[in-house]
N, C-alpha and C. Protein backbone atom coordinates (compact mmCIF):
# COMPACT_ATOMS: atom_id res chain seq x y z
N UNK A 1 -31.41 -1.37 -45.68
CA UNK A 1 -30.84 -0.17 -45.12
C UNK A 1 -31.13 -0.05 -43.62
N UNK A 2 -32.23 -1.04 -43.36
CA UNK A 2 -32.36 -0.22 -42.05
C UNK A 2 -31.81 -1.27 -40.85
N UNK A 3 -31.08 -2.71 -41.58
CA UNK A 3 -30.23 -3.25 -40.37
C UNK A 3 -29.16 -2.93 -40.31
N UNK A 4 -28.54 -1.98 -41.84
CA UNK A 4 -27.23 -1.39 -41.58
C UNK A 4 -27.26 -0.23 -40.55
N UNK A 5 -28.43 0.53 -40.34
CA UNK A 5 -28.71 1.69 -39.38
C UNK A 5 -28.42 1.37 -38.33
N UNK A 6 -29.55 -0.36 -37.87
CA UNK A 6 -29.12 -0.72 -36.67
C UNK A 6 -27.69 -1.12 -36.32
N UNK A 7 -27.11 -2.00 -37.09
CA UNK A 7 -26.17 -2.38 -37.13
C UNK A 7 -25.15 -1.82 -35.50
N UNK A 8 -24.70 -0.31 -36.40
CA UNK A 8 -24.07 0.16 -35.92
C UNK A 8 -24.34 0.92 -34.48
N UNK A 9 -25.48 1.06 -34.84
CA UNK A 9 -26.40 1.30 -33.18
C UNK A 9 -25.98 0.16 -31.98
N UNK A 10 -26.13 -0.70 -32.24
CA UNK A 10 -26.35 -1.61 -31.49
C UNK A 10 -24.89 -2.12 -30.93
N UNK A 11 -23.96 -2.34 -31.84
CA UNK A 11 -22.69 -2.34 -31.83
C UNK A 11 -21.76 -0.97 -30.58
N UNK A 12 -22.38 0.01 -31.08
CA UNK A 12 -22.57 1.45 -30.06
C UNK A 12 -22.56 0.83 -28.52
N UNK A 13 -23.94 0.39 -28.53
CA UNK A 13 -24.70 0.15 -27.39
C UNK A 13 -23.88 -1.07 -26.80
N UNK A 14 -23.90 -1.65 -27.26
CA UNK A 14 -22.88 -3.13 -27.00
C UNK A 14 -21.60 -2.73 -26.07
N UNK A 15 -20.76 -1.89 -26.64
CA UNK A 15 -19.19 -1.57 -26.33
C UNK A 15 -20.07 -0.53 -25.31
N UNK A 16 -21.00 0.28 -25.24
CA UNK A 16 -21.19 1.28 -24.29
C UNK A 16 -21.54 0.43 -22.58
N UNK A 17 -21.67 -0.74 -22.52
CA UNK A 17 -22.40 -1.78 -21.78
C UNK A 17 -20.87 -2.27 -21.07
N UNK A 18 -20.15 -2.52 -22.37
CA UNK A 18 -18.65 -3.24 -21.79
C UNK A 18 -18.11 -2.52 -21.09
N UNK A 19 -17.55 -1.41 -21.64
CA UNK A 19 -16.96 -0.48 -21.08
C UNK A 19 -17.88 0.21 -19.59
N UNK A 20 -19.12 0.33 -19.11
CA UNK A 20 -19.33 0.80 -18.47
C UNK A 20 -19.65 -0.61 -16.98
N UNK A 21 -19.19 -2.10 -17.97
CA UNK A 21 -19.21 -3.29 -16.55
C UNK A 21 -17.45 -3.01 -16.64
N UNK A 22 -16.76 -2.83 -17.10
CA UNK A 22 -15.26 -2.77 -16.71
C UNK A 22 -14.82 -1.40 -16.05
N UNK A 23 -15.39 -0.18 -15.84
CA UNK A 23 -15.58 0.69 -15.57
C UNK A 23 -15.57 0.06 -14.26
N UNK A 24 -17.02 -0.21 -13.79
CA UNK A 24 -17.61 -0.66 -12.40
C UNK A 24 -16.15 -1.90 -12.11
N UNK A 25 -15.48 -2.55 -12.84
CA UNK A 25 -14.53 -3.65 -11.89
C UNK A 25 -13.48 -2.98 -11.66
N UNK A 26 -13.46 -2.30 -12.65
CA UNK A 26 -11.76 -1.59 -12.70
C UNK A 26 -11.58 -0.67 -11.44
N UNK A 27 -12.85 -0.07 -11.36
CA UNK A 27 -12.42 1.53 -10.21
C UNK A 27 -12.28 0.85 -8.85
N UNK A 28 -13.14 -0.15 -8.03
CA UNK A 28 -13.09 -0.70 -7.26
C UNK A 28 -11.47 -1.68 -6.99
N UNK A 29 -11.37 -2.08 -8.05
CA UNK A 29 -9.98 -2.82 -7.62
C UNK A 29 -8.78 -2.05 -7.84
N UNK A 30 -8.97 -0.86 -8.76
CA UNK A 30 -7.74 0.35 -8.26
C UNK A 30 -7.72 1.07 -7.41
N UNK A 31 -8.97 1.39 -6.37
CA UNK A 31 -9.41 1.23 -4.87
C UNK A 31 -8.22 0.44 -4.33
N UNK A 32 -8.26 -0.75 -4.42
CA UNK A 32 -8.14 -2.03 -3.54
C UNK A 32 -6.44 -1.77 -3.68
N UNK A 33 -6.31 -1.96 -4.96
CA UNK A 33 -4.73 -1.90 -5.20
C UNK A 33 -3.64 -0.45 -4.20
N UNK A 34 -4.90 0.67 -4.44
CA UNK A 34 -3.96 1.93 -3.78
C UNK A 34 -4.12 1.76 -2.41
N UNK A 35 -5.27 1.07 -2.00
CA UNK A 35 -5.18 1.29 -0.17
C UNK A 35 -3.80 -0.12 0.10
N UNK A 36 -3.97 -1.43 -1.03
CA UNK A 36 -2.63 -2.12 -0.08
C UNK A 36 -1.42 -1.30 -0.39
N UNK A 37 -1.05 -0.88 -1.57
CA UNK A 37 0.19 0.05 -1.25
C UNK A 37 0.19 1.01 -0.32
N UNK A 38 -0.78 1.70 -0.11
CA UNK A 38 -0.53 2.81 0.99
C UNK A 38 -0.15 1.78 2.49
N UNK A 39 -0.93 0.40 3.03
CA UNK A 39 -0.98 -0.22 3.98
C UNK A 39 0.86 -0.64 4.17
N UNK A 40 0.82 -1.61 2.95
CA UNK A 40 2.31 -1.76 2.97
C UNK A 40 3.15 -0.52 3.34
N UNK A 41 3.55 0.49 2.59
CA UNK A 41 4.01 1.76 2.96
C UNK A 41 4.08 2.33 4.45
N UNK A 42 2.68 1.77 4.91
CA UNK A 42 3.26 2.39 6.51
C UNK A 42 3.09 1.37 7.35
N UNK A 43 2.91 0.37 6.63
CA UNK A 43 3.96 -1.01 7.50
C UNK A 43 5.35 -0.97 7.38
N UNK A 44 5.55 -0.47 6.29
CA UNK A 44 7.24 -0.73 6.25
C UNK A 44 8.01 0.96 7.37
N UNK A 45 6.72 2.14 7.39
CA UNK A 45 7.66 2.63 8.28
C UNK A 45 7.28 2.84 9.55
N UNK A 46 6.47 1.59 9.85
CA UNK A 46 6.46 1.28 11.19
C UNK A 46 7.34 0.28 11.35
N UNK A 47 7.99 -0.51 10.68
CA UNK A 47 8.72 -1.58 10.69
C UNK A 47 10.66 -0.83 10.85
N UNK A 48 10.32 0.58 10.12
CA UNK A 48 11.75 0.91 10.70
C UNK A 48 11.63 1.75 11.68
N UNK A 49 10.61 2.67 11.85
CA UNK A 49 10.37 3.29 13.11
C UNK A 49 10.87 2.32 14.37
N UNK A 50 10.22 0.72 14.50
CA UNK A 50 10.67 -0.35 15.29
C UNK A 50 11.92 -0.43 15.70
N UNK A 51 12.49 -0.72 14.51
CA UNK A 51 14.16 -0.78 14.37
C UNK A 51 14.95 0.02 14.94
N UNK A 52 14.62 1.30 14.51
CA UNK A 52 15.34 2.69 15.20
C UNK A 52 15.17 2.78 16.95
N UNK A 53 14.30 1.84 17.43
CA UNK A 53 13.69 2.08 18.38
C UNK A 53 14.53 0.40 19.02
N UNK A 54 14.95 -0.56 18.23
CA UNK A 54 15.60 -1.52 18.79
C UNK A 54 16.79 -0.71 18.76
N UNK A 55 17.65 -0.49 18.17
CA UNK A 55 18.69 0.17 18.20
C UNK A 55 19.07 1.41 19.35
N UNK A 56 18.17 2.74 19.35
CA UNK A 56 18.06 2.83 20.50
C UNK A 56 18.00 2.05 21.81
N UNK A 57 17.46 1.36 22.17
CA UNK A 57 17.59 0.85 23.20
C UNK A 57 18.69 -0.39 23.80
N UNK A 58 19.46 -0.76 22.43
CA UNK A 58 20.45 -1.41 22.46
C UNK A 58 21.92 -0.65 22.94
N UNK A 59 21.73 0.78 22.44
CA UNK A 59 22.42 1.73 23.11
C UNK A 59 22.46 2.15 23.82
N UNK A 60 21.31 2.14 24.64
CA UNK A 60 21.29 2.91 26.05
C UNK A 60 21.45 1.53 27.11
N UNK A 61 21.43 0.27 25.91
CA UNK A 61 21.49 -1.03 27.92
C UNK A 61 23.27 -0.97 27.29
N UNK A 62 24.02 -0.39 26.26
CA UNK A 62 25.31 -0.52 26.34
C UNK A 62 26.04 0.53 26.97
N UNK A 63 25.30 1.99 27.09
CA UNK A 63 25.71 2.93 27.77
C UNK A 63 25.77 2.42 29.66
N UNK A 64 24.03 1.75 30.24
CA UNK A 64 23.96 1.25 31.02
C UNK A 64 25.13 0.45 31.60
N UNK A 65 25.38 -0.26 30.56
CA UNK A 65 26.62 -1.61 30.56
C UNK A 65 28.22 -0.50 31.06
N UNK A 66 28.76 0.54 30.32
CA UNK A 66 29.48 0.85 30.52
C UNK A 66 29.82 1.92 31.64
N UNK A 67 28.60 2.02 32.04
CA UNK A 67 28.36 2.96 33.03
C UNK A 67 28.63 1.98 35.10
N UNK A 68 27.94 1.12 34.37
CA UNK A 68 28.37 0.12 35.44
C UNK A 68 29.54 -0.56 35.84
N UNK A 69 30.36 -0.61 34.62
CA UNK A 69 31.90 -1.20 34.54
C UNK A 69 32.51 -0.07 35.03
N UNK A 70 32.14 1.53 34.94
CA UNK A 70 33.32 2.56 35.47
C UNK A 70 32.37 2.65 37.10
N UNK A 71 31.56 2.20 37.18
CA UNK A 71 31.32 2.18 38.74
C UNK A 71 31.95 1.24 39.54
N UNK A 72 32.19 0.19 38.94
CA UNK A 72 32.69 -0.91 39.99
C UNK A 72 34.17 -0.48 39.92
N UNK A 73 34.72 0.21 38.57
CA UNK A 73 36.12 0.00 38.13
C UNK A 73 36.90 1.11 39.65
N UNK A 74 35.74 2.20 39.97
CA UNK A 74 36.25 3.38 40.83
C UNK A 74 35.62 3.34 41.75
């Protein structure tokens, strides 16, 4: 009777051990996982912030551009 007592004790204790080393891996690398999505995320809107900002300026050397053609044109 009294290794069936332990038995289940120990078994307890066992899974209480697992669960509390997967605990400790798990929280740290769902850490890890949310800061690269957040990183990616504002890489990508610095990456169109960029864009908007090539584009702008592709418009203003074409405004430039046409601004110079009605100067010479008059």
């Amino acid at each position: 009777m009294t290794t069936d007592l332990l038995f289940p004790s120990t078994t307890l204790t066992a899974f209480l051990v697992l669960v509390s080393i997967k605990l400790c891996t798990i929280l740290p690398l769902s850490l890890v996982i949310v800061h690269g999505l957040v990183m990616i995320n504002l890489d990508h809107s610095i990456l169109v912030t960029d864009s908007t900002l090539v584009d702008q300026s592709q418009e203003v050397s074409d405004l430039r551009k046409s601004n110079q053609m009605l100067h010479l044109g008059a």
